[in-house]
Protein backbone atom coordinates (compact mmCIF):
# COMPACT_ATOMS: atom_id res chain seq x y z
CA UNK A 1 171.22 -55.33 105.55
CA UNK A 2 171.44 -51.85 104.28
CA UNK A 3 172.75 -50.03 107.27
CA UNK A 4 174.96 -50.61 110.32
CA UNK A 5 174.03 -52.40 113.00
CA UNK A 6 172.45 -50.28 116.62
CA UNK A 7 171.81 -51.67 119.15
CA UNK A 8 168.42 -49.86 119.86
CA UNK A 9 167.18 -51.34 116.99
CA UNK A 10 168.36 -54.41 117.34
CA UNK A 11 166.78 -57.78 119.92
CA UNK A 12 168.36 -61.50 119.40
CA UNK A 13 166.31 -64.72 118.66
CA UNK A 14 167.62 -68.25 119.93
CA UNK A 15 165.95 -70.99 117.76
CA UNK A 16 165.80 -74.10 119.22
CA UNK A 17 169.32 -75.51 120.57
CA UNK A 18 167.70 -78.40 122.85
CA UNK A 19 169.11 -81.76 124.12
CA UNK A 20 168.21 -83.89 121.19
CA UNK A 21 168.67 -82.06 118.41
CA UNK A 22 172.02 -80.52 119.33
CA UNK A 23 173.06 -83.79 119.89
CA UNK A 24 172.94 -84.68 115.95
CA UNK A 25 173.46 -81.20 114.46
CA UNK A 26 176.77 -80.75 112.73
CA UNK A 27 179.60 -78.90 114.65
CA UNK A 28 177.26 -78.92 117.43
CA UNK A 29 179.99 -76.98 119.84
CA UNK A 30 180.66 -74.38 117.11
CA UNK A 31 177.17 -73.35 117.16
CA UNK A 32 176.51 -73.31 121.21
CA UNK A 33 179.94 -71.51 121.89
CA UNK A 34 178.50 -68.89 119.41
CA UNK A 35 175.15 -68.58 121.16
CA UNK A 36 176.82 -68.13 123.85
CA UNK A 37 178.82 -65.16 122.81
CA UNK A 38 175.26 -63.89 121.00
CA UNK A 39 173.63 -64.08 124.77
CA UNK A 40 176.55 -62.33 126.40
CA UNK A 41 176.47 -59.26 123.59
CA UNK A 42 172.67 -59.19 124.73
CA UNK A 43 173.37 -58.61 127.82
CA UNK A 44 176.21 -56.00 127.62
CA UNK A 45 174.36 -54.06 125.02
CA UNK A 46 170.85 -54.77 127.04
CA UNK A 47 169.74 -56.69 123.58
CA UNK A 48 165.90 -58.39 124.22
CA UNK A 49 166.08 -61.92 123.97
CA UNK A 50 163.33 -64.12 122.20
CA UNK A 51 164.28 -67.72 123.17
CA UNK A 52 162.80 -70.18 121.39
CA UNK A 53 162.33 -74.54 121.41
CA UNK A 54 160.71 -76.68 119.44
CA UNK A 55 158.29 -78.77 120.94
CA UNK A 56 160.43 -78.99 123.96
CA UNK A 57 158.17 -82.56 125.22
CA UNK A 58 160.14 -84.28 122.90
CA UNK A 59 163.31 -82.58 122.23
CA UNK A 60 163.91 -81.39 125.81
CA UNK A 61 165.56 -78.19 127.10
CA UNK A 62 168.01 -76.60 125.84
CA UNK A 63 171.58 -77.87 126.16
CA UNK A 64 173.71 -77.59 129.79
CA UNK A 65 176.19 -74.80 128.51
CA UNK A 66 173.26 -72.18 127.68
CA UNK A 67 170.56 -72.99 130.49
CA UNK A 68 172.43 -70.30 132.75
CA UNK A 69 172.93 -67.92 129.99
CA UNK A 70 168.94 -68.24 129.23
CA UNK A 71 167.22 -68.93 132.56
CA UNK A 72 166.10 -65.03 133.10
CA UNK A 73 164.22 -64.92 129.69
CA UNK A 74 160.56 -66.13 128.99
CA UNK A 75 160.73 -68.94 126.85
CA UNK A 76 158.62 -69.74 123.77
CA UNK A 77 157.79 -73.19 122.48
CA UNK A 78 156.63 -73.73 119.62
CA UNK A 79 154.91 -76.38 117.14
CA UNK A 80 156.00 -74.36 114.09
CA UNK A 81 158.83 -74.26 112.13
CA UNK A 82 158.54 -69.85 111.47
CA UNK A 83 158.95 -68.74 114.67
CA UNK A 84 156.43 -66.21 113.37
CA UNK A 85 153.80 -67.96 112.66
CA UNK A 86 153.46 -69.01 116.23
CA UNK A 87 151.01 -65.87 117.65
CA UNK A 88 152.74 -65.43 121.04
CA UNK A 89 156.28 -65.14 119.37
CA UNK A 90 154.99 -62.47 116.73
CA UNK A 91 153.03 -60.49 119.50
CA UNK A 92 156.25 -60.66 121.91
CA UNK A 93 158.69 -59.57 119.01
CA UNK A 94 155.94 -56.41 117.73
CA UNK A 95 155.64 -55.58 121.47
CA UNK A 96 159.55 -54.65 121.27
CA UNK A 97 159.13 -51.87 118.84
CA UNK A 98 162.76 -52.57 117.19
CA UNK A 99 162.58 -54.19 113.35
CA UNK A 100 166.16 -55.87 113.53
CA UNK A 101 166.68 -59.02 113.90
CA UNK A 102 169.45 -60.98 114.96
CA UNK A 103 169.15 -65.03 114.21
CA UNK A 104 170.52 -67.79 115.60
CA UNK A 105 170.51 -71.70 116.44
CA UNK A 106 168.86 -74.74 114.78
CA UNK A 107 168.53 -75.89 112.00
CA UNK A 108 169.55 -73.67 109.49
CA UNK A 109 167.34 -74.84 106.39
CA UNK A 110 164.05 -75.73 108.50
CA UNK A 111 163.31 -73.01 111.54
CA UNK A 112 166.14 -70.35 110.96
CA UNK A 113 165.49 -69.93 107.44
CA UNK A 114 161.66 -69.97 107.75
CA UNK A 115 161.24 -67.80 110.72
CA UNK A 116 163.57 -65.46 108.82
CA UNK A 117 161.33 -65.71 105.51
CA UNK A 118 158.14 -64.76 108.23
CA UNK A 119 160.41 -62.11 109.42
CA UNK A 120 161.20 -60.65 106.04
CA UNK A 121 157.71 -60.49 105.38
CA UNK A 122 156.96 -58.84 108.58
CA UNK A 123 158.83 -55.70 107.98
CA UNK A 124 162.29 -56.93 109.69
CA UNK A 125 165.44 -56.44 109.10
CA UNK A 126 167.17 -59.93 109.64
CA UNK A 127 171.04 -60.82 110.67
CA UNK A 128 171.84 -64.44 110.75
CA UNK A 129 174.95 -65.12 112.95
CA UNK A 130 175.87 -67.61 110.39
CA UNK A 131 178.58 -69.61 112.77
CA UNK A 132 175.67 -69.45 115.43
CA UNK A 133 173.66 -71.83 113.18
CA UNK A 134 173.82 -75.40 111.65
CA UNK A 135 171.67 -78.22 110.42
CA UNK A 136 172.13 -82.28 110.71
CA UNK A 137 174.23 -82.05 107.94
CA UNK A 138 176.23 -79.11 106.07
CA UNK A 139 174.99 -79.45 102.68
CA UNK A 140 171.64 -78.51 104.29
CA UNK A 141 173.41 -75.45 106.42
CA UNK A 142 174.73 -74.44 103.35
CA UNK A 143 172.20 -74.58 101.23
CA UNK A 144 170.11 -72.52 104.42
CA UNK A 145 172.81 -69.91 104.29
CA UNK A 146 172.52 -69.76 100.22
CA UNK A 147 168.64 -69.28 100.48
CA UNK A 148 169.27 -66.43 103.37
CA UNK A 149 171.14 -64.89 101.49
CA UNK A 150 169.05 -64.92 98.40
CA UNK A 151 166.09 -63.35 100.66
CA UNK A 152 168.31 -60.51 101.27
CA UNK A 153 169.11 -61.32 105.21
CA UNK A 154 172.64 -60.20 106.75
CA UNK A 155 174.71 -63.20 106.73
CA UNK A 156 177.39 -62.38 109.34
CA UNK A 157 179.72 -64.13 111.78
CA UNK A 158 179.47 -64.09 114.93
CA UNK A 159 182.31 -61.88 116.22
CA UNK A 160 181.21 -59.32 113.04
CA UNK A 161 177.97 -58.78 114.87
CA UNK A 162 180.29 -57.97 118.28
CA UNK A 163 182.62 -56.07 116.88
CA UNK A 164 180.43 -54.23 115.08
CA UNK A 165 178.42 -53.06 118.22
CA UNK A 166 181.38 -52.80 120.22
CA UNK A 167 183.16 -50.04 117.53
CA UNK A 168 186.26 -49.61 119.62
CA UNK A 169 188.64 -50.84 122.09
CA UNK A 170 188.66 -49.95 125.87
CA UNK A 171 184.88 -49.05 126.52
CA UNK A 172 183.44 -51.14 129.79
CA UNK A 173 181.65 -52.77 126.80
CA UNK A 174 184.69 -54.44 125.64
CA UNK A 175 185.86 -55.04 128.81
CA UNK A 176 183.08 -56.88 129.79
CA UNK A 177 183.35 -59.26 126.48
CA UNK A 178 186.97 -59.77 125.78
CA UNK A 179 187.41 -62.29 128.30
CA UNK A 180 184.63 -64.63 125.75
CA UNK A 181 186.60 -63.28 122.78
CA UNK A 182 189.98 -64.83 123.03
């Protein structure tokens, strides 16, 4: 990332936290207490959300704590592991007119990394909310996060990407997130 984050520029992609694969990915809660803050930032801030599951026939919906937080959003499943290489997703995300990208979910080295690579490539801008993300294991998030990096994509935390949005104390803004925050 070369510049600070705005919101106007900026819409949020959930990649694939569903029933079974959450249920072996490493720090599973970590990574859906994260979303979760990611979804509620979205909607303070307005944020278009791209939601996103794998060939949801076999790995199901996505998991109990962010069904509420995602039911008013059109979902997209997808075959592929580049969220971008799946022509409704691509068409959706150009039809938004903003070229930053905010990243999150499952796994880290397989359909976060790759739908990042498809986003570089695309003109993006990409921010991985790198506590938002994980893989079966955590050699393979961390070796995800090491590749992301090397592709030049904003490796943040989660709370970085709030705070940086949020710039101050007291607005309704903060108001409206602190109560997730502490």
């Amino acid at each position: 990332m070369k510049d600070f984050l705005r919101s106007e520029a900026l819409f949020l992609m959930v990649i694939d936290p569903q029933e079974k694969l959450m249920a072996v990915i490493d720090e599973a809660d970590r990574v859906v207490k994260n979303i979760s803050l990611l979804l509620r930032l979205a909607e303070v801030f307005s944020l278009p959300v791209i939601p996103t599951t794998q060939y949801v026939k076999g790995l199901g919906p996505y998991v109990a704590p962010l069904k509420e937080l995602t039911e008013k959003y059109e979902f997209y499943d997808k075959v592929e592991f580049s969220a971008f290489k799946n022509q409704a997703i691509a068409e959706a995300c150009a039809a938004l007119g903003r070229k930053t990208l905010i990243l999150c979910g499952v796994e880290t080295h397989i359909c976060v990394y790759q739908t990042a690579l498809s986003a570089k490539l695309n003109g993006y801008e990409v921010v991985v909310a790198a506590d938002a993300t994980s893989s079966r294991t955590k050699a393979n998030m961390e070796y995800g996060l090491a590749r992301l990096r090397d592709l030049g994509a904003g490796l943040y935390s989660t709370e970085m990407i709030i705070y940086e949005l949020l710039e101050r104390a007291g607005t309704p803004a903060f108001k409206a997130l602190l109560p997730y925050l502490k």
